[in-house]
C-alpha atoms as a PDB file:
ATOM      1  CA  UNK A   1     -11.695 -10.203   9.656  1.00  0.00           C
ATOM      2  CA  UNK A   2      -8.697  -7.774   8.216  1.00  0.00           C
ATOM      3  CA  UNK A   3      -7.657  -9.279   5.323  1.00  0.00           C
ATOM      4  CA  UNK A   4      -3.489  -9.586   4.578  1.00  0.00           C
ATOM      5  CA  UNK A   5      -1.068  -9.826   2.383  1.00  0.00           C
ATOM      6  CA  UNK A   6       2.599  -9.701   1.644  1.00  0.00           C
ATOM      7  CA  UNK A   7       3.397  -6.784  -0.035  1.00  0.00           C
ATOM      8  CA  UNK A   8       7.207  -5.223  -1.705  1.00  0.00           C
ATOM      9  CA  UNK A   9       7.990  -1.227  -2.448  1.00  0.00           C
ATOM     10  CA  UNK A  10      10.618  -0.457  -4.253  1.00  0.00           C
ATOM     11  CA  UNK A  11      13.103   1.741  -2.238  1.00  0.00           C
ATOM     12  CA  UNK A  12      15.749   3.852  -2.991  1.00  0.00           C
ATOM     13  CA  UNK A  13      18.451   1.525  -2.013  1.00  0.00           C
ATOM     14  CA  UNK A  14      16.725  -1.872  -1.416  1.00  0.00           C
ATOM     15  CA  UNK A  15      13.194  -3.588  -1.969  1.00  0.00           C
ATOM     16  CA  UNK A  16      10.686  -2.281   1.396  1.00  0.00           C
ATOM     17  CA  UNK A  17       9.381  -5.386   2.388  1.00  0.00           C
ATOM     18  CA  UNK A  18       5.997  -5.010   4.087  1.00  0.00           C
ATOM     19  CA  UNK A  19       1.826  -6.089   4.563  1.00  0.00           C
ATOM     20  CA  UNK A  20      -0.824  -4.319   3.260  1.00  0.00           C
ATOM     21  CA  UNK A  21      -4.086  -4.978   5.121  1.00  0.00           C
ATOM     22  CA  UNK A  22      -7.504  -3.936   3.268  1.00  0.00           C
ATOM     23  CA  UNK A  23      -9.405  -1.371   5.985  1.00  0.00           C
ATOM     24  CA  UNK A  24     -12.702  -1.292   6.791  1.00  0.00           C
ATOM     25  CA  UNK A  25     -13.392   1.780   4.360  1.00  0.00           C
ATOM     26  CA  UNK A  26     -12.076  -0.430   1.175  1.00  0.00           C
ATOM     27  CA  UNK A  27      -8.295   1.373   1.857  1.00  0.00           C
ATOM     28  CA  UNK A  28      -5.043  -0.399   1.854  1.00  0.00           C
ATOM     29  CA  UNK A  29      -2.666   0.610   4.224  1.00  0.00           C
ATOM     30  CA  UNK A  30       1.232  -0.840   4.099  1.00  0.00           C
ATOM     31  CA  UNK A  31       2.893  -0.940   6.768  1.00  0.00           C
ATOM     32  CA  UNK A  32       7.025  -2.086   6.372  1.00  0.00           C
ATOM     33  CA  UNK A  33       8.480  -4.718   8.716  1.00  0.00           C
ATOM     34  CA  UNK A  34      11.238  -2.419   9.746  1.00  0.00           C
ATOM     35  CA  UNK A  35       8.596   0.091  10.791  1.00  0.00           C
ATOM     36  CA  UNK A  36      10.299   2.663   8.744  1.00  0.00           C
ATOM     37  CA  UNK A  37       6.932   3.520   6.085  1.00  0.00           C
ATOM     38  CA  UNK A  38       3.139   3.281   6.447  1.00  0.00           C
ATOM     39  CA  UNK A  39       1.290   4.030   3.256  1.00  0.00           C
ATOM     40  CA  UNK A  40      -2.542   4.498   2.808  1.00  0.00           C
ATOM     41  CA  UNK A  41      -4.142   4.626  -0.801  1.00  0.00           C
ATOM     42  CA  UNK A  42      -7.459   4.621  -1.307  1.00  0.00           C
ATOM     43  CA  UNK A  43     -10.071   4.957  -4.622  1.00  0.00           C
ATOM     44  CA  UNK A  44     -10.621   8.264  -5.284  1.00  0.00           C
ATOM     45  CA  UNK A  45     -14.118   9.444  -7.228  1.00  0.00           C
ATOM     46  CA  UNK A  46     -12.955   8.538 -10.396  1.00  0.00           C
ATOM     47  CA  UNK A  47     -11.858   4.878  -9.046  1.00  0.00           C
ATOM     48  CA  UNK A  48      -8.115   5.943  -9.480  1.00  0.00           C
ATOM     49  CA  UNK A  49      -5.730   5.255  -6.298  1.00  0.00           C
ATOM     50  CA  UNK A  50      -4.271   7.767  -4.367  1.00  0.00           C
ATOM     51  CA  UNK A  51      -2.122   8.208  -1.211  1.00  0.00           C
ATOM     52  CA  UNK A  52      -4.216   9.466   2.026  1.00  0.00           C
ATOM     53  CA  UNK A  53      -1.713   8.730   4.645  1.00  0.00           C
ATOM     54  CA  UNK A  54       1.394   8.180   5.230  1.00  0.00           C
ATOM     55  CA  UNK A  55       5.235   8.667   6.499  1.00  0.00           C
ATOM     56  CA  UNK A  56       7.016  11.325   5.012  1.00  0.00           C
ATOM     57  CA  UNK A  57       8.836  11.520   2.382  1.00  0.00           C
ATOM     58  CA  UNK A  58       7.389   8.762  -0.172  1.00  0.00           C
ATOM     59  CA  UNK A  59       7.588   7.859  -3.735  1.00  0.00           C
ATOM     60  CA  UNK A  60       4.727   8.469  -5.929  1.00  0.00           C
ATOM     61  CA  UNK A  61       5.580   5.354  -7.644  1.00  0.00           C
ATOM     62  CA  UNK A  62       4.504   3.415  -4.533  1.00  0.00           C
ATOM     63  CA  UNK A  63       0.609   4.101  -4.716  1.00  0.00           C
ATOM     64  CA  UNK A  64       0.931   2.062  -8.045  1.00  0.00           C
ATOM     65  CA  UNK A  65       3.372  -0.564  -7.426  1.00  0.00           C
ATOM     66  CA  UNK A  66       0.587  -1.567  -3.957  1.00  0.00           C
ATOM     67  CA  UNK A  67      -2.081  -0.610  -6.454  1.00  0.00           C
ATOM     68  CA  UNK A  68      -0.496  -3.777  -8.686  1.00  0.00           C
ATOM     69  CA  UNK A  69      -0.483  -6.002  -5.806  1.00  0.00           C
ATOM     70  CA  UNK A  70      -3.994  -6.052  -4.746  1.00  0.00           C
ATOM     71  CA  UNK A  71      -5.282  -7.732  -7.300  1.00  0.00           C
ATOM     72  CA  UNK A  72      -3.137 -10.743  -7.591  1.00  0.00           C
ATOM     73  CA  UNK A  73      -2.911 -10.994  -3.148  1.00  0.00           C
ATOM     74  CA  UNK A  74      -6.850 -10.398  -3.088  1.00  0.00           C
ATOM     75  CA  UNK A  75     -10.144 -11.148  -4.695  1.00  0.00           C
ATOM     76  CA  UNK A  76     -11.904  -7.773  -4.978  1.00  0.00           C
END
């Protein structure tokens, strides 16, 4: 079972308003309700998150403000 949350990205003119949904390889992807951005982060081999996927152009900032989320949406 995928597990979900309610997720928010902070956009250039507004707040991106989205779900995340933990993948089968331990990746989050976000995906916005407007269907405007997908983002995919994932641990790299130092445990850090990264971006793997994604629509184009993104803000760095956004692989840390989902990073922030997970934690509080679900127990890892």
């Amino acid at each position: 079972m995928e597990q979900q949350f309610d997720a928010v990205l902070t956009g250039s003119d507004s707040e991106v308003n989205g779900i995340a949904t933990r993948l089968d390889s331990g990746a989050y992807e976000f995906n916005s309700l407007d269907g405007s951005l997908q983002l995919i982060i994932a641990r790299d081999a130092d445990g850090k998150w990264e971006r793997v996927a994604g629509t184009e152009p993104y803000f760095s900032g956004w692989i840390d403000e989902l990073a922030e989320q997970i934690p509080t949406a679900i127990d890892i």
